[in-house]
PDB file of N, CA and C in Angstrom:
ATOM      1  N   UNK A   1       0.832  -1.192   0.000  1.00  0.00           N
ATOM      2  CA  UNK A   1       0.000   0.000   0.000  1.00  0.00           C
ATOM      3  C   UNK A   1       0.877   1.257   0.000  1.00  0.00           C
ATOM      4  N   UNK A   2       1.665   1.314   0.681  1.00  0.00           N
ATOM      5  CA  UNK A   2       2.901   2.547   0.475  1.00  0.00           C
ATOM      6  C   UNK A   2       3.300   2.816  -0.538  1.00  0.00           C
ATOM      7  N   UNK A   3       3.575   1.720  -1.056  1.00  0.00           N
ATOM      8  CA  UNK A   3       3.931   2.124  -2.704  1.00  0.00           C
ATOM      9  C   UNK A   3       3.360   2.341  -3.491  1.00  0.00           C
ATOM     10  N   UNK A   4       2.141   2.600  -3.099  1.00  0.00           N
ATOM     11  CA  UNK A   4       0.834   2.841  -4.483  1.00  0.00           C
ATOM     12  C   UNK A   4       0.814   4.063  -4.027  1.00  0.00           C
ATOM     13  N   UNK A   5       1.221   4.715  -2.850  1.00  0.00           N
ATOM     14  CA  UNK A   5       1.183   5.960  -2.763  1.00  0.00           C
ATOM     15  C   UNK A   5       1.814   6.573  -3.346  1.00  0.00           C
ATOM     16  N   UNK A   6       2.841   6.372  -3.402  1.00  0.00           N
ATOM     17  CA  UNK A   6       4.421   6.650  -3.542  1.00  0.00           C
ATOM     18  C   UNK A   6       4.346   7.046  -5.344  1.00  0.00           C
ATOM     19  N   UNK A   7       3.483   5.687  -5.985  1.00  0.00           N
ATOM     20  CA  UNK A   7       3.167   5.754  -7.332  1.00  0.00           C
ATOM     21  C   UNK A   7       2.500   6.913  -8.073  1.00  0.00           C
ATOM     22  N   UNK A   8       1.380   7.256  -6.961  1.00  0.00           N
ATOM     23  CA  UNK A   8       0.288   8.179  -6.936  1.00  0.00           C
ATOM     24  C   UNK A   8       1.072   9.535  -6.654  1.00  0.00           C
ATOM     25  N   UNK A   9       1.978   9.543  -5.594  1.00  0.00           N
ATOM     26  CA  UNK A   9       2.205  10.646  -6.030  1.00  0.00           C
ATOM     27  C   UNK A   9       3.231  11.748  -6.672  1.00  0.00           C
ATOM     28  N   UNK A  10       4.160  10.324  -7.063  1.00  0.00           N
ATOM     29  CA  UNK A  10       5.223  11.040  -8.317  1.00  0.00           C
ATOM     30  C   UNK A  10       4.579  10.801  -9.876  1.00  0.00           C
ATOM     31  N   UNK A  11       2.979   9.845  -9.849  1.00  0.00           N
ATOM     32  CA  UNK A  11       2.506  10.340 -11.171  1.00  0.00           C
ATOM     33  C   UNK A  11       1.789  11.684 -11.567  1.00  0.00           C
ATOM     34  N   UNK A  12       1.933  12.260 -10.379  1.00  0.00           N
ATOM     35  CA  UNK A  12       1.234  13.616 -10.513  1.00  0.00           C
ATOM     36  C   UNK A  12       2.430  14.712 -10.869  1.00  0.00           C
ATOM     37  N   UNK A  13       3.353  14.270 -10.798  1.00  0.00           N
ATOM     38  CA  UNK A  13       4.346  15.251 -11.377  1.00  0.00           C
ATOM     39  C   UNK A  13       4.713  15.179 -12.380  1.00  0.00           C
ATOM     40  N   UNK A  14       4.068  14.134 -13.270  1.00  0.00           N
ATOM     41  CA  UNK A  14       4.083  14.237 -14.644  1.00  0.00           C
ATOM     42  C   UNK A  14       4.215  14.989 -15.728  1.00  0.00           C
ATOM     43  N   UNK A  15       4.164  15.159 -16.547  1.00  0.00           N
ATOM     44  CA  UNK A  15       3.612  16.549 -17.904  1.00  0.00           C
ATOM     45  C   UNK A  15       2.985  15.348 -18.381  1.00  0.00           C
ATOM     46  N   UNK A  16       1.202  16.186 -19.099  1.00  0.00           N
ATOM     47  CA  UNK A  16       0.785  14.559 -20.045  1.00  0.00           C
ATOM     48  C   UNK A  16       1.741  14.022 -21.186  1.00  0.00           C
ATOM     49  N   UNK A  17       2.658  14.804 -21.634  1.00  0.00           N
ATOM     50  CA  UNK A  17       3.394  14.119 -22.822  1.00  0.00           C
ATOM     51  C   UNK A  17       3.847  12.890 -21.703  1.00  0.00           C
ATOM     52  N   UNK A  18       4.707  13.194 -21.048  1.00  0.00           N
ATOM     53  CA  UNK A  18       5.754  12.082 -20.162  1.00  0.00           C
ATOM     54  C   UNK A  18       4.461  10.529 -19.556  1.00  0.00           C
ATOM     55  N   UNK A  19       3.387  11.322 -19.188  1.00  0.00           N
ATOM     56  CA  UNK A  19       2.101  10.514 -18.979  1.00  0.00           C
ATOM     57  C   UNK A  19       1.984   9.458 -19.817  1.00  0.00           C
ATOM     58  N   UNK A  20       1.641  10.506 -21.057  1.00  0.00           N
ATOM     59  CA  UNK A  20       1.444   9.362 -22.641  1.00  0.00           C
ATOM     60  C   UNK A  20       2.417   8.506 -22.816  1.00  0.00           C
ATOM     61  N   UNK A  21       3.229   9.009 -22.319  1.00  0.00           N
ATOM     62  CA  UNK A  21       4.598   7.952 -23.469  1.00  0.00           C
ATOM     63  C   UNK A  21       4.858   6.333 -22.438  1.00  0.00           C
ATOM     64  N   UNK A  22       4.728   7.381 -20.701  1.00  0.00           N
ATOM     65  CA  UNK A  22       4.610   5.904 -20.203  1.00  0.00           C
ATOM     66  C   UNK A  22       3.778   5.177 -20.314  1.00  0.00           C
ATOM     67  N   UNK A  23       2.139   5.728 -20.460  1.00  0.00           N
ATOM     68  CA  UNK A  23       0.778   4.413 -20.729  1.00  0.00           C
ATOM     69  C   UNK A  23       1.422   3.659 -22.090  1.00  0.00           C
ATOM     70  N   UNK A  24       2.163   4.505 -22.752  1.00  0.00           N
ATOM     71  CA  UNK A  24       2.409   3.627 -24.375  1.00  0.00           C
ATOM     72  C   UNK A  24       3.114   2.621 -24.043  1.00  0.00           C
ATOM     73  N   UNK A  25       4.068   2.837 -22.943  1.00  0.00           N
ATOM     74  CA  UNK A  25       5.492   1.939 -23.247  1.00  0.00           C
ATOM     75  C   UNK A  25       4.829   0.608 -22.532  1.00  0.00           C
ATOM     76  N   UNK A  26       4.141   0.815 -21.672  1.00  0.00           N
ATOM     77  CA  UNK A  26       3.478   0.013 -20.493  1.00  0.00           C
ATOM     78  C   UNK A  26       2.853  -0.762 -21.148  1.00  0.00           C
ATOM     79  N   UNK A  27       1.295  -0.293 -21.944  1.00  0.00           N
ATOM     80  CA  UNK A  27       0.777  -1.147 -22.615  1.00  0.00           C
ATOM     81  C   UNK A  27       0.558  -1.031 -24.042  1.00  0.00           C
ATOM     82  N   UNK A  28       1.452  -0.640 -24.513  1.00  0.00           N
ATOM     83  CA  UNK A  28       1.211  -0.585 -25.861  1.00  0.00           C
ATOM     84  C   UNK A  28       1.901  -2.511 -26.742  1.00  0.00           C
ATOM     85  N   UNK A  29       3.141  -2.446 -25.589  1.00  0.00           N
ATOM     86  CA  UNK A  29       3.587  -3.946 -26.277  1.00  0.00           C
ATOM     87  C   UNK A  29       2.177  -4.960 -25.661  1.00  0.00           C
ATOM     88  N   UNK A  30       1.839  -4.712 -24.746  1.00  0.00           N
ATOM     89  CA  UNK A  30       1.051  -5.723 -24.251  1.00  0.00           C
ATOM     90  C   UNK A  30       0.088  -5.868 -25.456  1.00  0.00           C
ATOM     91  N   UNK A  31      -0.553  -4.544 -25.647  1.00  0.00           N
ATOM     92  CA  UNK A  31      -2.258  -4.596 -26.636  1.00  0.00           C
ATOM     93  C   UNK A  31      -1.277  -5.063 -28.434  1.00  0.00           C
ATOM     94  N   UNK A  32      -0.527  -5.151 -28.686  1.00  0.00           N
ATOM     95  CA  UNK A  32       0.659  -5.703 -29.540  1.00  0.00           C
ATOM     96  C   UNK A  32       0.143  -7.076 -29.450  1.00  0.00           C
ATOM     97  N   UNK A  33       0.456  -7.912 -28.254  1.00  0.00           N
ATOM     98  CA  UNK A  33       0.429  -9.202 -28.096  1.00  0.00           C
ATOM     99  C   UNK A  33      -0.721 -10.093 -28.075  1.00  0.00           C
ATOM    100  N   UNK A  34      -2.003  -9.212 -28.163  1.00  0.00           N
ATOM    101  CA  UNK A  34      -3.234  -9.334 -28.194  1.00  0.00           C
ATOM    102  C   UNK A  34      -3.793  -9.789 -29.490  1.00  0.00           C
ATOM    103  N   UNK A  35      -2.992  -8.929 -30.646  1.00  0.00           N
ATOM    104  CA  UNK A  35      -2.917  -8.800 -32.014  1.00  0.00           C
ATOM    105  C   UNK A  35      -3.339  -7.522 -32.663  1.00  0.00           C
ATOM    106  N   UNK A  36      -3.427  -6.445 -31.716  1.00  0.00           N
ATOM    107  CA  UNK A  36      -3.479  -5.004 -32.633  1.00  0.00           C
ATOM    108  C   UNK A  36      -2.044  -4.699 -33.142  1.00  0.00           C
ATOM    109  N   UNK A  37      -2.926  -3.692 -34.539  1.00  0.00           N
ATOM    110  CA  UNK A  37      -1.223  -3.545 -34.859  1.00  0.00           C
ATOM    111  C   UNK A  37      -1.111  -1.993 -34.315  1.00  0.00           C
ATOM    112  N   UNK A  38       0.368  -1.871 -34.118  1.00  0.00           N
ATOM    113  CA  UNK A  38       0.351  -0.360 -33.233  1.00  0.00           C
ATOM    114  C   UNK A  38       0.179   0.754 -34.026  1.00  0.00           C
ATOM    115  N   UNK A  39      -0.452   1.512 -33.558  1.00  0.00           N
ATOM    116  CA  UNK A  39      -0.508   2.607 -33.933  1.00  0.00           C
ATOM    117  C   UNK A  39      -1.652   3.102 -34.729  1.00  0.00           C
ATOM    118  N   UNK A  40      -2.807   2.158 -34.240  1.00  0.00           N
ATOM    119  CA  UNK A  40      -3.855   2.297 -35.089  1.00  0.00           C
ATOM    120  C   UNK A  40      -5.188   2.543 -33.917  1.00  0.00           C
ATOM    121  N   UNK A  41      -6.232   2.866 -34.665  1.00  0.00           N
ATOM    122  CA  UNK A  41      -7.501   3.266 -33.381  1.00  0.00           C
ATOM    123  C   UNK A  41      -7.918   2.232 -32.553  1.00  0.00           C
ATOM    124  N   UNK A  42      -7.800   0.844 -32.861  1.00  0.00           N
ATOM    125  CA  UNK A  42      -7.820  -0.189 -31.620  1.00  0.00           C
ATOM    126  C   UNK A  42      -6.874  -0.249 -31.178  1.00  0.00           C
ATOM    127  N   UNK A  43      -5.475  -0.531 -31.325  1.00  0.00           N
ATOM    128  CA  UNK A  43      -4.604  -0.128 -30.873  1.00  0.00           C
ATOM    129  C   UNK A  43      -4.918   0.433 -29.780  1.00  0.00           C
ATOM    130  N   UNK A  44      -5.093   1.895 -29.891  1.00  0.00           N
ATOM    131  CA  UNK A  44      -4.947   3.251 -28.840  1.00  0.00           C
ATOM    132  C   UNK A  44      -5.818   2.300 -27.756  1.00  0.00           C
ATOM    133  N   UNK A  45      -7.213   2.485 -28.382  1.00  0.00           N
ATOM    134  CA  UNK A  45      -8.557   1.993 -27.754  1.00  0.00           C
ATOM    135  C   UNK A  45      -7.711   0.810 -26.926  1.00  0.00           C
ATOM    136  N   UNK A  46      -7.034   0.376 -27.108  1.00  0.00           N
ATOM    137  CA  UNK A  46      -6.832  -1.475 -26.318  1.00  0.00           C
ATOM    138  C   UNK A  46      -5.416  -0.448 -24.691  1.00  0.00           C
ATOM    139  N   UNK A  47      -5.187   0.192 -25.650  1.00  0.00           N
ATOM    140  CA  UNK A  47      -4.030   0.806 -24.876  1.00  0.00           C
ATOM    141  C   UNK A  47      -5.200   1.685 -23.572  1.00  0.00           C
ATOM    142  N   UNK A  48      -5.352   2.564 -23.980  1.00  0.00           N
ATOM    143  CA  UNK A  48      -6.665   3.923 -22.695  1.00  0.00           C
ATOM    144  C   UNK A  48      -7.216   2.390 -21.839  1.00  0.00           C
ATOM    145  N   UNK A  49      -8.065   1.487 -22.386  1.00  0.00           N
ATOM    146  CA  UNK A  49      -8.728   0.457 -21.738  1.00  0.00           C
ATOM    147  C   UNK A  49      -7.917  -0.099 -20.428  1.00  0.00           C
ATOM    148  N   UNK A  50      -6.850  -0.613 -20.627  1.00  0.00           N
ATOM    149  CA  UNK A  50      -6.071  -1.283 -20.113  1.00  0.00           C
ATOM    150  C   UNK A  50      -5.790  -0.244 -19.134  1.00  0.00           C
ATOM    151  N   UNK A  51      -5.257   0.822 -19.441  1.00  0.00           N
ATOM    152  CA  UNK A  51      -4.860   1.996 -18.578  1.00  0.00           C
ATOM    153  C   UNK A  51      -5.985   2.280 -17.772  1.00  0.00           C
ATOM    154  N   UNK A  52      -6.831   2.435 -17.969  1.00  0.00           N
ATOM    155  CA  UNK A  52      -8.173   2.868 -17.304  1.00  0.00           C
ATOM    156  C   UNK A  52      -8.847   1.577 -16.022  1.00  0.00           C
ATOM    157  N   UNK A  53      -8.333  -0.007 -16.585  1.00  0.00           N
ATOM    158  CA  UNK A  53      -8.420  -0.915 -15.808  1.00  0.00           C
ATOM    159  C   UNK A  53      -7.417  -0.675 -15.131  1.00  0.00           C
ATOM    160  N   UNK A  54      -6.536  -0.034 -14.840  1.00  0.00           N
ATOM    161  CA  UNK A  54      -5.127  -0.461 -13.732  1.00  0.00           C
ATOM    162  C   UNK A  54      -5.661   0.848 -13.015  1.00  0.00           C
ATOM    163  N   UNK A  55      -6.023   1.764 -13.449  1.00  0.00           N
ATOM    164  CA  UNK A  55      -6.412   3.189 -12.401  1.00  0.00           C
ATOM    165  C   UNK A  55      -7.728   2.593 -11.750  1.00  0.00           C
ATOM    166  N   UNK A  56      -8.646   2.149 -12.418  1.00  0.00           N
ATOM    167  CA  UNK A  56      -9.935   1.509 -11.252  1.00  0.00           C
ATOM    168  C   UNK A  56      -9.381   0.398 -10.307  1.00  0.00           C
ATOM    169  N   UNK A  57      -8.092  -0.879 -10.794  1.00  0.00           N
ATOM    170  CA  UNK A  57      -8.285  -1.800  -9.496  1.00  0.00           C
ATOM    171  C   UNK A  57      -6.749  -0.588  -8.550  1.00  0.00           C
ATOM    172  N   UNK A  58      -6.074   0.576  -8.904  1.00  0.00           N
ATOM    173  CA  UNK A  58      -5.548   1.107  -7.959  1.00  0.00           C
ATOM    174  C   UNK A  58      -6.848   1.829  -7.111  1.00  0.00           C
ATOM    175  N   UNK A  59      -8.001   2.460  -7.467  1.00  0.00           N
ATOM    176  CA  UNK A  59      -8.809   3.403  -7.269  1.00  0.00           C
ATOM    177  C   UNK A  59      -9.466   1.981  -5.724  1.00  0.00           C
ATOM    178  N   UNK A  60      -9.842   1.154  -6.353  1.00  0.00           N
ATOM    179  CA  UNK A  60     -10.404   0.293  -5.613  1.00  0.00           C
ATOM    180  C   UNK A  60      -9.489  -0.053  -4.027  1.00  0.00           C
ATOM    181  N   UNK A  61      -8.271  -0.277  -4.371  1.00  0.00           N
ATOM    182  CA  UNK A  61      -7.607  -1.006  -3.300  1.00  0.00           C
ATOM    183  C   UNK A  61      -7.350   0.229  -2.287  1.00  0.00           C
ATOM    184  N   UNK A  62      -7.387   1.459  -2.941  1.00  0.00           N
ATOM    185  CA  UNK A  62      -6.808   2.729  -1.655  1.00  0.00           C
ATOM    186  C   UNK A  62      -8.329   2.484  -1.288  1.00  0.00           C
ATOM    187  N   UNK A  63      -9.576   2.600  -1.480  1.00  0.00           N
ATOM    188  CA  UNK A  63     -10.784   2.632  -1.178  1.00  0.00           C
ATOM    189  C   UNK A  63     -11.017   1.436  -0.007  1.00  0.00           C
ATOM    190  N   UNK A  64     -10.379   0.329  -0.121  1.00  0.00           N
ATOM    191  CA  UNK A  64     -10.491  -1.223   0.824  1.00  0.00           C
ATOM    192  C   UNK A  64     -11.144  -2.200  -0.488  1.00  0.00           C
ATOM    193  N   UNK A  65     -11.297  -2.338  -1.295  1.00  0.00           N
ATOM    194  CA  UNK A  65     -12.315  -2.922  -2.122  1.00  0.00           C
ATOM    195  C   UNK A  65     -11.388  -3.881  -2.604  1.00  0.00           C
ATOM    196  N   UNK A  66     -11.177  -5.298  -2.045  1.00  0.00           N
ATOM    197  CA  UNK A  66      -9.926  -6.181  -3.019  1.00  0.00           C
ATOM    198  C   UNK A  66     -10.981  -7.039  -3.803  1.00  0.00           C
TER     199      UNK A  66
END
């Protein structure tokens, strides 16, 4: 749990470019391995999704919700 803080709050010192480039690097090979090809609108779409699932189960666990 400390470290999700810790996560939380050096991702706020971000710039969104630096933001973007890490959701890309993070899951962009993953949504790759899925079978999108990169750089295309499912692609992105598979990429935000994924990103958006890791911010709800962080959102959940600071909340108590496992």
């Amino acid at each position: 749990m400390r470290y999700l803080w810790l996560f939380v709050l050096l991702s706020g010192c971000a710039t969104p470019q630096e933001r973007a480039a890490d959701v890309l690097a993070t899951f962009g090979p993953y949504c790759e391995s899925l079978g999108y090809t990169k750089d295309t609108d499912p692609w992105r779409q598979c990429v935000q999704m994924e990103d958006a699932a890791v911010g709800m189960r962080a959102y959940e666990m600071m909340r108590g919700r496992h």
